[in-house]
Protein backbone atom coordinates (compact mmCIF):
# COMPACT_ATOMS: atom_id res chain seq x y z
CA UNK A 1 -86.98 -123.53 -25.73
CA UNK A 2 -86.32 -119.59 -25.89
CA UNK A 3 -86.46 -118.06 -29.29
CA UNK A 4 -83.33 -116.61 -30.96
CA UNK A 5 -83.20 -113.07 -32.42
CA UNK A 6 -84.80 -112.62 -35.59
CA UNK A 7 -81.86 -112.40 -38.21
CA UNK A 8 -84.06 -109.80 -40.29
CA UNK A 9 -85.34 -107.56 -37.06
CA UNK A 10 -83.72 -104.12 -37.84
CA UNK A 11 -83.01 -104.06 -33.72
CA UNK A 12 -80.45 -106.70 -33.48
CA UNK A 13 -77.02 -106.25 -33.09
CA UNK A 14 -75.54 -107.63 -35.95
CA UNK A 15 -71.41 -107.30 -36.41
CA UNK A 16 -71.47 -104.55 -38.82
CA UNK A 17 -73.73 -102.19 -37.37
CA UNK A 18 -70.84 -100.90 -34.82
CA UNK A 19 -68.92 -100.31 -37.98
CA UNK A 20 -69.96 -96.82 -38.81
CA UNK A 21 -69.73 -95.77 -35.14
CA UNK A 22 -65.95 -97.07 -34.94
CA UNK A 23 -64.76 -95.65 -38.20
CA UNK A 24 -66.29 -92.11 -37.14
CA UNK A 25 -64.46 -92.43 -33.84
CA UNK A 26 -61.11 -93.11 -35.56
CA UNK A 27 -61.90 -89.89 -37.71
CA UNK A 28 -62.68 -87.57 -35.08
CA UNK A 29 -59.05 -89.32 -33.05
CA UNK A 30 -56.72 -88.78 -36.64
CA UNK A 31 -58.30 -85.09 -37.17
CA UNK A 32 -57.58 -83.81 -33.64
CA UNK A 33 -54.17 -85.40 -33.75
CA UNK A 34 -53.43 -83.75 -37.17
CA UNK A 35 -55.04 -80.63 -35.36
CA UNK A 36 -52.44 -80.71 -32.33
CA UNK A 37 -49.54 -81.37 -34.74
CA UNK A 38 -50.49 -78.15 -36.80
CA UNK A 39 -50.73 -76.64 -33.61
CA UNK A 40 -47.78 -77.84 -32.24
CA UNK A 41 -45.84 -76.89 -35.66
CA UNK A 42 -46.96 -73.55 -35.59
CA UNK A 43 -46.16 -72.73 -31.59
CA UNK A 44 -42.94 -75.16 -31.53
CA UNK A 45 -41.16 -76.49 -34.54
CA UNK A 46 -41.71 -73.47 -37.26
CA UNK A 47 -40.42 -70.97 -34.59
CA UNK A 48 -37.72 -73.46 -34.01
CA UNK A 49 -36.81 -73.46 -37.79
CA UNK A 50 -36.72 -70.17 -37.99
CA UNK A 51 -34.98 -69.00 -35.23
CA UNK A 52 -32.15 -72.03 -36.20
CA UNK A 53 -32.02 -70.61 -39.88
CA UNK A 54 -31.37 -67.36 -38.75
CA UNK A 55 -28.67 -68.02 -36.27
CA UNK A 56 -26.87 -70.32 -39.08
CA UNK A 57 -27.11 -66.95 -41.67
CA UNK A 58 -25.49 -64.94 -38.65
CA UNK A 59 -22.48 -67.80 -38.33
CA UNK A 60 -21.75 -68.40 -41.66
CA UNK A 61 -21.68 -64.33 -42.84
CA UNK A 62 -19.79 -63.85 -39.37
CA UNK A 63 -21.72 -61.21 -37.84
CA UNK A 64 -23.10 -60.76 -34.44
CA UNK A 65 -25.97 -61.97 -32.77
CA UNK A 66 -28.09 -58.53 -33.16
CA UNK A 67 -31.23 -58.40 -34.97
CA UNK A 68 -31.79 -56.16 -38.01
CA UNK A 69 -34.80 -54.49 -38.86
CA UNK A 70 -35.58 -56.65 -41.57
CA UNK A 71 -34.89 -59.79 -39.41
CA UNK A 72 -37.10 -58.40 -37.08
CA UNK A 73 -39.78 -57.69 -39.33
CA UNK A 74 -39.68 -61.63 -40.68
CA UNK A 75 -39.48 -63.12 -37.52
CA UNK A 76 -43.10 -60.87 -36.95
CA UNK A 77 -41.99 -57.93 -34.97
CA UNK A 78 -40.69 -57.65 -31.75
CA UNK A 79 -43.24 -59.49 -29.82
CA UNK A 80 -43.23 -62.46 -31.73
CA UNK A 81 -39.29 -62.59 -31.99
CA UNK A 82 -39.22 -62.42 -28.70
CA UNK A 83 -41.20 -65.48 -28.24
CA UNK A 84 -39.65 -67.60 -31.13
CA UNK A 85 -36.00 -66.74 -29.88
CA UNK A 86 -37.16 -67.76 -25.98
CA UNK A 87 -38.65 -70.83 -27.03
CA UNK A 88 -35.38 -71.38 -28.86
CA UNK A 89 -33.24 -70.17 -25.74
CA UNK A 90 -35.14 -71.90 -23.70
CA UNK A 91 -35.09 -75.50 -25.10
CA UNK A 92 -32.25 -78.01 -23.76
CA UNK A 93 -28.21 -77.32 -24.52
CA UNK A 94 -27.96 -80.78 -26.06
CA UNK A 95 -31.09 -80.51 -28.73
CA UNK A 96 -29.92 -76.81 -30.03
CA UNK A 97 -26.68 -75.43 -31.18
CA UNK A 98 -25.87 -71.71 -29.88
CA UNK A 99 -28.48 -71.06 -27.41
CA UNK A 100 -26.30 -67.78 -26.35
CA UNK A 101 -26.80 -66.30 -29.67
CA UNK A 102 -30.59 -66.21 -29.86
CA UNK A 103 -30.44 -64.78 -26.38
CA UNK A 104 -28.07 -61.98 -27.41
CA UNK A 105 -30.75 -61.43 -30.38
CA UNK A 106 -33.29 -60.85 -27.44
CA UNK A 107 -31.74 -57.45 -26.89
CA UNK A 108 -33.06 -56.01 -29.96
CA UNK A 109 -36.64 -56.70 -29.11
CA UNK A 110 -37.18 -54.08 -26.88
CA UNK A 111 -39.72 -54.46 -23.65
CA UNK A 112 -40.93 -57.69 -25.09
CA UNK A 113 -37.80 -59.24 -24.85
CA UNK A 114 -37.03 -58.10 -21.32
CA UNK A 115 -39.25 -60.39 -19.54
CA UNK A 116 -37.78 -63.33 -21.47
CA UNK A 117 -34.04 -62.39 -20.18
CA UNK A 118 -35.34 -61.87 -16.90
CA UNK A 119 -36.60 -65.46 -17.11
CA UNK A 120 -33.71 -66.55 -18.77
CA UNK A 121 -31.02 -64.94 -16.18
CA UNK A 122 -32.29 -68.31 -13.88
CA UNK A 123 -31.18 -70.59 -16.84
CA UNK A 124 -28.87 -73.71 -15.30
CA UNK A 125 -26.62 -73.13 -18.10
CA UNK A 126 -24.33 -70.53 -17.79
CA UNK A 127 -23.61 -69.36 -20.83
CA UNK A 128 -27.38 -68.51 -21.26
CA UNK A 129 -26.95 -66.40 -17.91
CA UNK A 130 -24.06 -63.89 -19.16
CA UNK A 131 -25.46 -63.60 -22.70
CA UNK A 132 -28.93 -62.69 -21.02
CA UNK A 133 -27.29 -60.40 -18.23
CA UNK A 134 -25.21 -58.56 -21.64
CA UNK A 135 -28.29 -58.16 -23.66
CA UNK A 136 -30.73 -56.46 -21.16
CA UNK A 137 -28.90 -53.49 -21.00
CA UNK A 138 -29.60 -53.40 -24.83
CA UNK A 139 -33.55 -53.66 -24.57
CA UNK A 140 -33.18 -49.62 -23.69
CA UNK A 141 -35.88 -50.22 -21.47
CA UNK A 142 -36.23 -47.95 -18.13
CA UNK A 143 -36.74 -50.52 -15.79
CA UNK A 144 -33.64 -53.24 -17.26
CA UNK A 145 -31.62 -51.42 -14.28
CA UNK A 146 -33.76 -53.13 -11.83
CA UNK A 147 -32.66 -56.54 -13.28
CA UNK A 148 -29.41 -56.19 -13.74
CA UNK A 149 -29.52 -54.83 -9.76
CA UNK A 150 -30.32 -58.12 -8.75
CA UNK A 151 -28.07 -59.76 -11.12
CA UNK A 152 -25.51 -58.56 -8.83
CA UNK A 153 -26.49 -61.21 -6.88
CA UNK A 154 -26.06 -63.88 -9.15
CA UNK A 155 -23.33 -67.15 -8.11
CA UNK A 156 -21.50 -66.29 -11.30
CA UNK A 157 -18.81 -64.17 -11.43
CA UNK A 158 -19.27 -63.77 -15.12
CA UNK A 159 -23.13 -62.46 -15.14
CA UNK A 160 -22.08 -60.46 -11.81
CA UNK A 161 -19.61 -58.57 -14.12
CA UNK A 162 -21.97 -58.12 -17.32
CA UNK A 163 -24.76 -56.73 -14.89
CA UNK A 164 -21.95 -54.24 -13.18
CA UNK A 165 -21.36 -53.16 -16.80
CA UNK A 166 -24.78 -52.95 -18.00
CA UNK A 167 -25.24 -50.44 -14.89
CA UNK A 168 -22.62 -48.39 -15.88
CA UNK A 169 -23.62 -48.25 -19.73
CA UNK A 170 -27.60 -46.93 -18.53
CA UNK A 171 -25.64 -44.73 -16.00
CA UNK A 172 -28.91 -45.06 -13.77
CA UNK A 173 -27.98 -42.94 -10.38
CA UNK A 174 -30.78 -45.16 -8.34
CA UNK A 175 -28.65 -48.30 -8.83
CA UNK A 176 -25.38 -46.44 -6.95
CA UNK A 177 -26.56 -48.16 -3.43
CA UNK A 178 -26.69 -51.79 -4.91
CA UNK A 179 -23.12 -50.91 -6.69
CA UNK A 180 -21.68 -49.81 -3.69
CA UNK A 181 -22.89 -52.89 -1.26
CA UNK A 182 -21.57 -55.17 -4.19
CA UNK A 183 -18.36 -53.58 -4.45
CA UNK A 184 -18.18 -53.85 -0.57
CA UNK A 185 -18.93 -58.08 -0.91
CA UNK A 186 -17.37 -58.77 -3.95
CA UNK A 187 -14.48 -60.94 -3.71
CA UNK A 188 -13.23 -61.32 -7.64
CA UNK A 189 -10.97 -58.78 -9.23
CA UNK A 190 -12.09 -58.17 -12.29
CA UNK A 191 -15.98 -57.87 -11.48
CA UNK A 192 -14.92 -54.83 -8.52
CA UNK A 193 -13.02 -53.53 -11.58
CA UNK A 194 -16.31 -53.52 -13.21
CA UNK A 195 -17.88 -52.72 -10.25
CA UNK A 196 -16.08 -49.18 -9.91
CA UNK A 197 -15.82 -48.05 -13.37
CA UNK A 198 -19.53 -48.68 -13.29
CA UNK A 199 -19.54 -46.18 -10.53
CA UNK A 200 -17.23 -43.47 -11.82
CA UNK A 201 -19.54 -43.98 -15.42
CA UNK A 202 -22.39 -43.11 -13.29
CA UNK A 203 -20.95 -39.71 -11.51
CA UNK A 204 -22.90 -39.61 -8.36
CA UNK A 205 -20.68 -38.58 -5.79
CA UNK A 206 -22.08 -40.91 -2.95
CA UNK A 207 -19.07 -43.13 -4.86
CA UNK A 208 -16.23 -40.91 -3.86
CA UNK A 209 -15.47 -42.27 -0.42
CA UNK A 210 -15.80 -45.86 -0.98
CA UNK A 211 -13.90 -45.46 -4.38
CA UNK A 212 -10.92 -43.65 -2.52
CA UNK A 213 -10.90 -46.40 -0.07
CA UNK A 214 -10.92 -48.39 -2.82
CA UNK A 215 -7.28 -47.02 -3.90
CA UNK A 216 -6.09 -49.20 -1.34
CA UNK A 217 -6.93 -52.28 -2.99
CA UNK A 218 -4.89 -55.83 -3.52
CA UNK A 219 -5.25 -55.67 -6.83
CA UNK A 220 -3.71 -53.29 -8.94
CA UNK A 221 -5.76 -53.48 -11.81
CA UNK A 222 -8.91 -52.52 -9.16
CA UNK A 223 -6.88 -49.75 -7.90
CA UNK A 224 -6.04 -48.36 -11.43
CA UNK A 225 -9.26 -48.43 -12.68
CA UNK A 226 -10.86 -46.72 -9.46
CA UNK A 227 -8.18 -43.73 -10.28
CA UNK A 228 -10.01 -43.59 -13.15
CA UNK A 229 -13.24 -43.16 -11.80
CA UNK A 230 -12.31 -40.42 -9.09
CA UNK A 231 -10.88 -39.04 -12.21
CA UNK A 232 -13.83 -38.67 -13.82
CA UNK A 233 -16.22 -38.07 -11.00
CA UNK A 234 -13.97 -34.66 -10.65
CA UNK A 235 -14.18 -34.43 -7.05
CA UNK A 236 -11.11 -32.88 -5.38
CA UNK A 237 -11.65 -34.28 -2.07
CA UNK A 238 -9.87 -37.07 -3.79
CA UNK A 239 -6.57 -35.55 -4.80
CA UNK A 240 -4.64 -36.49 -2.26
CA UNK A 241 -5.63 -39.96 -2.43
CA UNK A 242 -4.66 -40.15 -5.62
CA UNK A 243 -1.37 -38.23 -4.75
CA UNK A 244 -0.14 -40.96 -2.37
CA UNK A 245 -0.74 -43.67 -5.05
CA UNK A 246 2.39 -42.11 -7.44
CA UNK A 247 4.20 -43.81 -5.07
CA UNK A 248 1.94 -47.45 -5.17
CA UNK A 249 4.31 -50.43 -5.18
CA UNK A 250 2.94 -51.37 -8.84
CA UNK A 251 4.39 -49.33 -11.84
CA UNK A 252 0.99 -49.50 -14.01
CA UNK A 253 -0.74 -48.18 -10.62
CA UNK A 254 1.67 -45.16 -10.70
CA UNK A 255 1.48 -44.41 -14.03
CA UNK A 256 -2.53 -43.70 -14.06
CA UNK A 257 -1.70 -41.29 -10.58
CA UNK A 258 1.12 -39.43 -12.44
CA UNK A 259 -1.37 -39.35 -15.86
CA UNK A 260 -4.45 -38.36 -13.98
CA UNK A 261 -2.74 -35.91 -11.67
CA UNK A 262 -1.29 -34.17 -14.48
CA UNK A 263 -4.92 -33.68 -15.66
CA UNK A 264 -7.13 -33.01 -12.83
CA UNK A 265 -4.51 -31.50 -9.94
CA UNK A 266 -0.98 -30.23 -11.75
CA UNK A 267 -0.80 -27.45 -9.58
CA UNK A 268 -0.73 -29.64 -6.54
CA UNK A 269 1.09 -32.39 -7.94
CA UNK A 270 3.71 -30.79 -10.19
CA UNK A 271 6.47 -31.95 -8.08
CA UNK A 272 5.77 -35.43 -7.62
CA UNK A 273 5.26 -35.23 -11.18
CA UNK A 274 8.82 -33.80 -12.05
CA UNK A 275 10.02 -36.63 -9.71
CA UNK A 276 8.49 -39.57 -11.12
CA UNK A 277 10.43 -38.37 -14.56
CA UNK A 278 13.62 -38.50 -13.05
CA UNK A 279 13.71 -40.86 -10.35
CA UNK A 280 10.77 -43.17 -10.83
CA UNK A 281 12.33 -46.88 -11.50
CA UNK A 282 10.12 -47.49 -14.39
CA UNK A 283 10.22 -46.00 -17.79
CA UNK A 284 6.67 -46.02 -18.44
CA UNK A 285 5.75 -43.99 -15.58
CA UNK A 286 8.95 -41.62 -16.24
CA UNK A 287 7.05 -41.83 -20.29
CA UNK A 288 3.54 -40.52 -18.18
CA UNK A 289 5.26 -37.85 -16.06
CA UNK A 290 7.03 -36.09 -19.46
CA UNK A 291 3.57 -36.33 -21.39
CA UNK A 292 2.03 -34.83 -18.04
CA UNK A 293 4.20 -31.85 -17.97
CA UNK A 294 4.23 -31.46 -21.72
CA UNK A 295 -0.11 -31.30 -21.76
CA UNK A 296 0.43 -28.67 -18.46
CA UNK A 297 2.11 -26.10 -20.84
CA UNK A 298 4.56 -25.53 -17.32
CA UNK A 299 7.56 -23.42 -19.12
CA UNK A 300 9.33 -23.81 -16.05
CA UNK A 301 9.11 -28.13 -16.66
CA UNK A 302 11.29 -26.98 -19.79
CA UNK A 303 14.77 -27.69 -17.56
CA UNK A 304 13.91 -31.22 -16.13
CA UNK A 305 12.61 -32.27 -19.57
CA UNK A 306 15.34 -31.59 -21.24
CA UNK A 307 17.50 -33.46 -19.21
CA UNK A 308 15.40 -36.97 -19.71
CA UNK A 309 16.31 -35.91 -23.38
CA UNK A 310 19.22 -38.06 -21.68
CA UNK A 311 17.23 -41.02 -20.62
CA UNK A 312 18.49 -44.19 -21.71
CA UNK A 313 14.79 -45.45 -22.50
CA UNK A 314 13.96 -44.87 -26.15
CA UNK A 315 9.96 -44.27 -24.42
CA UNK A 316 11.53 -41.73 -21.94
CA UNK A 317 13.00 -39.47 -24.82
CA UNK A 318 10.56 -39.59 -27.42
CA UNK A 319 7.84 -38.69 -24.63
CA UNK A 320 9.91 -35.73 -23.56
CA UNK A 321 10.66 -34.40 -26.92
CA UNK A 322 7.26 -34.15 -27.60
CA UNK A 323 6.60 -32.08 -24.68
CA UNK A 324 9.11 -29.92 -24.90
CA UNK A 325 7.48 -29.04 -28.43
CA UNK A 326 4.26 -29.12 -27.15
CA UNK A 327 5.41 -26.62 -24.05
CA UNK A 328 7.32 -24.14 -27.04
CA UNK A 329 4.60 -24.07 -28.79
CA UNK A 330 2.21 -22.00 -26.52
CA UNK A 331 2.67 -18.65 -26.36
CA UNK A 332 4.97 -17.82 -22.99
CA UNK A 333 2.36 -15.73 -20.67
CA UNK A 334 2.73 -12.14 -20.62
């Protein structure tokens, strides 16, 4: 019969010599589990904290979502706010409250938060989208107008109108081209609005075809607001343009022709101004033509004004009174 082991040879495998061995093993398993929860504290949860702290001090004192300096300096400076606040954006809708704000925060940190946005402008919610679009503008970073340029080619009205904005706001001349096609596609109202004062902020003339053409808009709040922007872009190819829109079938839309006339082209358009205040339908724009001719200094307005002295609209007379005092005023030219 075959020997057993020796129960005192120092080779054998006894049940507590793996003992050692195994509790080392579990040692080595807890510490690089603690180690990956410190890390994970320190890259995920402490940034989290923070970030959720701050937006709750913002909320509850009621101020916006902008970053002061000293906020800045305890979240570690601008390039590791921007990383703590796009973790935070970045996380699910459900697990944070007020994504939007810590997105709008992003603004304040400069070129380090730009890449974030940009990142954050492909977000599925939307909110995230047209906070981010809003807040690269405030980066004041050279190169945010390339990202809000192809922002104007986002499926959301809503970030398509913030990025129009933002354009206008850095009044950067190479983005005219991309405003233009964009005006040319865009099919909401208020986002062409945004679209062409963007254009008329901007003052590249390039814009003063497409924004006359743009006079002849559906909507009147588009066609107002581009008589803005020929108004500012100062071009006088555009005059009579905006001469034919005193008589647009929309009162508002005549008003800003008889207002902006009466700045830019009174010499031309001092009759249609004259008859606006005494035939136009609507007392507003009868209001705009006496303020018109009262900021002209035209003594020879004096007669017609005094007669909407008459006007049964309370608007109507006040506006003219002050223009004739205005007009008596000046000294008559010698």
């Amino acid at each position: 019969m075959a020997a057993g082991p020796d129960p005192k040879s120092t080779t054998s495998a006894g049940p507590s010599s793996g003992r050692p061995r195994g509790h080392l093993v579990l040692y080595v398993t807890a510490f690089s589990a603690l180690a990956l929860l410190g890390t994970a504290c320190y890259l995920f949860v402490g940034p989290y904290l923070e970030v959720r702290a701050l937006i709750k001090r913002v909320h509850v004192s009621g101020e916006r979502c902008a970053l002061s300096d000293a906020e800045l300096a305890r979240l570690g400076g601008t390039g590791q706010a921007a990383r703590k606040l796009g973790l935070y954006a970045r996380l699910p809708a459900r697990l944070v409250p007020n994504r939007g704000c810590a997105v709008e925060m992003l603004g304040g940190c400069g070129k380090d938060g730009l890449p974030v946005l940009e990142t954050l402008l492909q977000d599925s919610d939307e909110e995230v989208r047209i906070c981010a679009a809003h807040s690269v503008m405030k980066t004041h970073q050279p190169s945010s107008w390339r990202i809000l340029k192809e922002a104007l080619g986002s499926s959301s009205p809503s970030v398509r109108l913030w990025a129009a904005y933002g354009l206008g706001w850095l009044k950067e001349a190479r983005s005219v081209d991309a405003l233009l096609l964009a005006l040319e596609k865009e099919p909401v109202p208020p986002v062409r609005r945004d679209l062409v004062l963007a254009l008329g902020s901007i003052g590249d003339r390039r814009a003063v075809g497409p924004l006359i053409s743009t006079l002849e808009d559906k909507d009147e709040h588009v066609r107002a607001t581009a008589i803005t922007a020929l108004k500012w872009l100062g071009d006088p190819r555009a005059w009579p343009a905006l001469m034919s829109r005193a008589k647009d079938p929309h009162a508002y839309v005549r008003g800003s022709a008889i207002s902006t006339l009466g700045e830019v082209a009174y010499s031309q358009a001092r009759e249609l101004i004259i008859a606006a205040l005494t035939t136009d339908a609507d007392a507003d724009v009868r209001g705009s033509a006496a303020k018109a001719l009262g900021q002209s200094g035209d003594r020879s307005a004096l007669d017609p004004l005094k007669t909407a002295l008459e006007d049964p609209e309370l608007v109507v007379k006040a506006e003219a009174e002050r223009a004739i005092k205005l007009i008596e005023k000046r000294e008559p030219p010698k």
